[in-house]
Protein backbone atom coordinates (compact mmCIF):
# COMPACT_ATOMS: atom_id res chain seq x y z
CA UNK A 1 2.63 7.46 -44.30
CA UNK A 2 5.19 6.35 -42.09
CA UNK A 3 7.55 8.82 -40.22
CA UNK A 4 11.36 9.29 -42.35
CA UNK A 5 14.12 7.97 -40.91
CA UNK A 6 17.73 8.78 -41.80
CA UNK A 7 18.55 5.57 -43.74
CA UNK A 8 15.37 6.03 -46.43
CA UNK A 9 16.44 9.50 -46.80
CA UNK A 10 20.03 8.20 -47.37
CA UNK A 11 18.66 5.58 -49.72
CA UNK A 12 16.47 7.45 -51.28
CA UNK A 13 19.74 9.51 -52.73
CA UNK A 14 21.76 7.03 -52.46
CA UNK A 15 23.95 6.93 -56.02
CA UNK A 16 24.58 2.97 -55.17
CA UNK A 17 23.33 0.53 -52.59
CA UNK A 18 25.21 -0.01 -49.59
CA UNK A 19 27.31 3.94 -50.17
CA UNK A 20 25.63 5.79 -47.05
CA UNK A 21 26.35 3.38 -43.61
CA UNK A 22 29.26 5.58 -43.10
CA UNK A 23 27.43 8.91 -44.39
CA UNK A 24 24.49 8.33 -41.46
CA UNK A 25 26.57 7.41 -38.85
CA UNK A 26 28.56 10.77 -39.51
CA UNK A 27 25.65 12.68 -39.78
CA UNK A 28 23.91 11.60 -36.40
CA UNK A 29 27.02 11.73 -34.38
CA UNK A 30 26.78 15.36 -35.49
CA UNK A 31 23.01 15.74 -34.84
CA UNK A 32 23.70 14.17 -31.39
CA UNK A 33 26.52 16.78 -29.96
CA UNK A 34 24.76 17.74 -26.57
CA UNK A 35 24.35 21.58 -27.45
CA UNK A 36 21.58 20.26 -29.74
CA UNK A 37 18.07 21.18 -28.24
CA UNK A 38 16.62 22.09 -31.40
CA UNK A 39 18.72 21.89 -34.25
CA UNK A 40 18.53 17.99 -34.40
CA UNK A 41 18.30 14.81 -35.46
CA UNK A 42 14.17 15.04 -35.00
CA UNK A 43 14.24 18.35 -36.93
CA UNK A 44 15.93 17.79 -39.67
CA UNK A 45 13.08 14.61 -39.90
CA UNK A 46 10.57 16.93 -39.12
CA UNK A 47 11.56 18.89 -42.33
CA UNK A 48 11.86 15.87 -44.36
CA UNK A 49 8.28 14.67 -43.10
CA UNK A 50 7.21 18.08 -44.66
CA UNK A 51 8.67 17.90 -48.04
CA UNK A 52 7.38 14.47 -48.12
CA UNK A 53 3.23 15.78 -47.32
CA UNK A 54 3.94 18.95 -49.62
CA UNK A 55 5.36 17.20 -53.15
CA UNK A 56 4.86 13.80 -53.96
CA UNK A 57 8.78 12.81 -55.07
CA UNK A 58 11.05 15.27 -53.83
CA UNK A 59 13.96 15.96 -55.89
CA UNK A 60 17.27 14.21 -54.87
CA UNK A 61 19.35 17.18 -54.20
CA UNK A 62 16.30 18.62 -51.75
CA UNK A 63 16.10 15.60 -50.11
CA UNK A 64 19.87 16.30 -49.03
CA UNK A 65 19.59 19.80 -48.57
CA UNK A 66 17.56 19.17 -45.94
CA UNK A 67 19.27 15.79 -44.52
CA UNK A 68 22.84 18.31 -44.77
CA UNK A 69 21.24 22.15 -43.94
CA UNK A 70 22.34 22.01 -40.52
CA UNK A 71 25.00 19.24 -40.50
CA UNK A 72 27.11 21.59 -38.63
CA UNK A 73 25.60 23.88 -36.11
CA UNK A 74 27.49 26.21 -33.57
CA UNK A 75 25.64 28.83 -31.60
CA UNK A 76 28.31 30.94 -31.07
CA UNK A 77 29.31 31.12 -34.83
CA UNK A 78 26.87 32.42 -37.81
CA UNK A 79 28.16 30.89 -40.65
CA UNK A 80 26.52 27.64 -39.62
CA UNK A 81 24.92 27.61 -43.33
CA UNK A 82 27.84 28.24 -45.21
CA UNK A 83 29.63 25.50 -43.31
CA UNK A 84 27.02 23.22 -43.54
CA UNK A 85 27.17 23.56 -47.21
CA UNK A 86 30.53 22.87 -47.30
CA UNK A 87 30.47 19.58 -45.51
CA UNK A 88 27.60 18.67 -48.10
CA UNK A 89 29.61 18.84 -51.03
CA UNK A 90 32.55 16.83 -49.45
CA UNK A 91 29.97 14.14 -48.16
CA UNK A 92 28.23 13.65 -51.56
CA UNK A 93 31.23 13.78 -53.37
CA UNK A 94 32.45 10.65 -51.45
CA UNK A 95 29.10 9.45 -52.33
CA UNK A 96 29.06 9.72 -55.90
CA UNK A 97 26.89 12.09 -56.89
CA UNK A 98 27.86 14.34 -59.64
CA UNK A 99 29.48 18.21 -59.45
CA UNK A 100 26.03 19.39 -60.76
CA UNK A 101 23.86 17.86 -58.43
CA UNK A 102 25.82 19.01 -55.12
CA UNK A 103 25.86 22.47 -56.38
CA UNK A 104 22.43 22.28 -55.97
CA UNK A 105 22.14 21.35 -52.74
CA UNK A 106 24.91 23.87 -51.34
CA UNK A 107 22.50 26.36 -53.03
CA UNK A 108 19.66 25.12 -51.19
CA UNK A 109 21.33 25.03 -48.31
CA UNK A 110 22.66 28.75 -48.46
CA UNK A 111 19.29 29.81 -48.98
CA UNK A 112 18.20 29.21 -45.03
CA UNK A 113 20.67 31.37 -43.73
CA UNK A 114 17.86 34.29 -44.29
CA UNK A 115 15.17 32.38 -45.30
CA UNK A 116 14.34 34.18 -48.33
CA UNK A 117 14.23 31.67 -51.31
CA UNK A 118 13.83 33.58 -54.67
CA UNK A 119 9.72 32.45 -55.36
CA UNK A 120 10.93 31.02 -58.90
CA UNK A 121 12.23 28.32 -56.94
CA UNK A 122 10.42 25.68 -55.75
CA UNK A 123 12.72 23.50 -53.83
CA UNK A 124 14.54 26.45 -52.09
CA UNK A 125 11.02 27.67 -51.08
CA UNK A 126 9.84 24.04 -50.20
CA UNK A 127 12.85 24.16 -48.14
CA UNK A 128 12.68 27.36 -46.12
CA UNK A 129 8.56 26.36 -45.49
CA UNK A 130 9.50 23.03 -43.98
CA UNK A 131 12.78 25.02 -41.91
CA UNK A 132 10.19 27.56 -40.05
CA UNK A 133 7.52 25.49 -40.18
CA UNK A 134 7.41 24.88 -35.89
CA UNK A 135 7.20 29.22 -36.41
CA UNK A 136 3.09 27.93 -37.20
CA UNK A 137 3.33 25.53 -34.34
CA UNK A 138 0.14 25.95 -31.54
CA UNK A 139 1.22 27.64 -28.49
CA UNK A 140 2.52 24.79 -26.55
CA UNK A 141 4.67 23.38 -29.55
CA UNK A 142 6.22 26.90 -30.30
CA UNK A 143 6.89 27.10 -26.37
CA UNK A 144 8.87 23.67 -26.80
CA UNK A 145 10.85 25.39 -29.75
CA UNK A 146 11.74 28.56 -27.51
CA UNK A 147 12.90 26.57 -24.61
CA UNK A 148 14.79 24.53 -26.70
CA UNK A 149 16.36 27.36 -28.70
CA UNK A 150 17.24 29.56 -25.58
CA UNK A 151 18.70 26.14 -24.58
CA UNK A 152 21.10 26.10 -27.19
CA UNK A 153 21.97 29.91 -26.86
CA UNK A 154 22.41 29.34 -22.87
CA UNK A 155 25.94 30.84 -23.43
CA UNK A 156 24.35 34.44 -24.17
CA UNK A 157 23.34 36.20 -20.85
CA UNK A 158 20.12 36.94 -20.56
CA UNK A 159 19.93 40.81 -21.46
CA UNK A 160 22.24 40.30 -24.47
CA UNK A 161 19.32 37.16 -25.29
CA UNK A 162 16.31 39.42 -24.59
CA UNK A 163 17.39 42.19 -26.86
CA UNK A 164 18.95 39.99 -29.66
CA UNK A 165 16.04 37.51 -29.83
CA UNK A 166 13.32 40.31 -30.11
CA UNK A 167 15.61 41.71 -32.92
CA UNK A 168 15.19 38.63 -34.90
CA UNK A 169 11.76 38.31 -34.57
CA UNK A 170 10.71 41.42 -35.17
CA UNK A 171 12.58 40.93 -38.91
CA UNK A 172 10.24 38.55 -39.19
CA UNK A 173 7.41 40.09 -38.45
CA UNK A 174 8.49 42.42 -40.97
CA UNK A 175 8.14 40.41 -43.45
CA UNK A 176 4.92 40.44 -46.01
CA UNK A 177 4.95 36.77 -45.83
CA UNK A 178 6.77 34.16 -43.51
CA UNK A 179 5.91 31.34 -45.33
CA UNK A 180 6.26 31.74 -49.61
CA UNK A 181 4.40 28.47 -50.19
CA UNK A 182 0.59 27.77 -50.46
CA UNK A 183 1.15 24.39 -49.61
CA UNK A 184 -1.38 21.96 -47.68
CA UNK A 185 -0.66 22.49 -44.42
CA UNK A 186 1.13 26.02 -44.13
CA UNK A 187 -1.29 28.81 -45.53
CA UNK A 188 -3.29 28.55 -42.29
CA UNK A 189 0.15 28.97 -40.20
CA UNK A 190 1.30 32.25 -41.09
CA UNK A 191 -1.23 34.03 -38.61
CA UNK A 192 -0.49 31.70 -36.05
CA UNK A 193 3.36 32.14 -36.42
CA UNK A 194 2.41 36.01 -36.33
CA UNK A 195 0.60 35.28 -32.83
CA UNK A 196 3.67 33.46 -32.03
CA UNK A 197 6.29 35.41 -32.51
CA UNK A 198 4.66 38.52 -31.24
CA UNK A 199 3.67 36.76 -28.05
CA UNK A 200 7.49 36.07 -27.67
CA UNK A 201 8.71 39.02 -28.32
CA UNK A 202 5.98 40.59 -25.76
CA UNK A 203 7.67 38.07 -22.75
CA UNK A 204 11.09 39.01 -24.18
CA UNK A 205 10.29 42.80 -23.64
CA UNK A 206 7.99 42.49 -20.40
CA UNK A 207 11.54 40.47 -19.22
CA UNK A 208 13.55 42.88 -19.54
C-alpha cells in the first residue's frame, strides 16, 4: 500500500477536480511553522496511514478530520482543537462541501482534545486510535515522540515541564483503556503504551 500523501487525501475529498492546490499549500505552510517537532506534516500522514490499514474506505469527513485536527497548533495556547475546527469549516466551505458534512468533521475534530470518543462512534474512535497511536510505539519510537514533544514545549522551564507532563500521563494511565478500538494493529499496543508512559513518567520524577 503506498504511503498517503497530502494531495490523495485532498483528492480523495475533493468535491471537484482541481478545488484543493490552494487548500494543500495552506495546510503545509501550516504543518511546516518551525515550532513543529511533532505535530506535523508526517503525523497527520501517519494518522491517515492508520485509518487507511484499520477500514477499508474511510469516510470523507474522517479523512479531513484528520488532514484538519491539528491545522493550527500553538503550545502555549489549549484551544488548539477548537481552533483547528474552526479553520476546517472555513476551508471546506471554500471547497464545496456541504454544511452537514463539515459539521462532522469539526465534531471529529473536537473529540481529540481529550481523547475520549463516545464508543458508538466509529470514526471519532478510529480517529483518537490513529492520534495516540506513537503512545504504542517500541521504546526507541516513543523516545523520538518525547524529544520531539518536549521540543515543542521548550518554552516551559523544566520544573513547570516535569510536573505538568507527569500530570498528563498519569490521566492516562488512569484510564481503563487508552485505545477504544480492537483494530489490527492496536490491541497489542495498549500494554506497551502502559510501559511507555510509566517509564516516562518514572524519568520525569527521578528528574526532578
Amino acid at each position: 500500500m503506498p504511503k498517503p500523501t497530502l494531495e490523495a487525501a485532498f483528492a480523495a475529498i475533493a468535491p471537484q477536480p482541481g478545488a484543493m492546490a490552494g487548500a494543500i499549500l495552506r495546510l503545509r505552510g501550516r504543518f511546516g511553522e518551525p515550532h513543529r517537532a511533532y505535530h506535523n506534516e508526517a503525523h497527520t500522514l501517519d494518522v491517515l496511514s492508520h485509518l487507511r490499514e484499520w477500514t477499508d474506505d474511510p469516510d470523507v469527513s474522517l479523512v479531513a478530520a484528520a488532514l484538519y485536527h491539528d491545522a493550527i497548533y500553538d503550545p502555549t495556547r489549549s484551544d488548539n482543537e477548537t481552533r483547528s475546527a474552526a479553520l476546517s469549516a472555513e476551508e471546506l466551505a471554500q471547497q464545496g462541501h456541504p454544511p452537514v458534512m463539515i459539521h462532522r468533521v469539526t465534531d471529529l475534530i473536537e473529540m481529540t482534545a481529550h481523547h475520549l470518543p463516545s464508543p458508538d462512534l466509529t470514526d471519532a474512535v478510529l480517529l483518537v486510535d490513529a492520534d495516540l497511536y506513537i503512545l504504542g510505539g517500541t521504546p526507541e519510537e516513543y523516545e523520538a515522540y518525547r524529544k520531539a514533544i518536549r521540543a515543542e514545549y521548550a518554552h516551559v522551564p523544566e520544573d513547570a515541564w516535569r510536573t505538568g507532563r507527569a500530570r498528563v500521563l498519569a490521566r492516562f494511565l488512569e484510564r481503563p483503556r487508552i485505545f477504544h478500538g480492537d483494530w489490527i494493529g492496536v490491541s497489542g499496543r495498549e500494554e506497551q503504551a502502559r510501559r511507555n508512559l510509566a517509564g516516562e513518567i518514572d524519568s520525569l520524577m527521578v528528574e526532578g
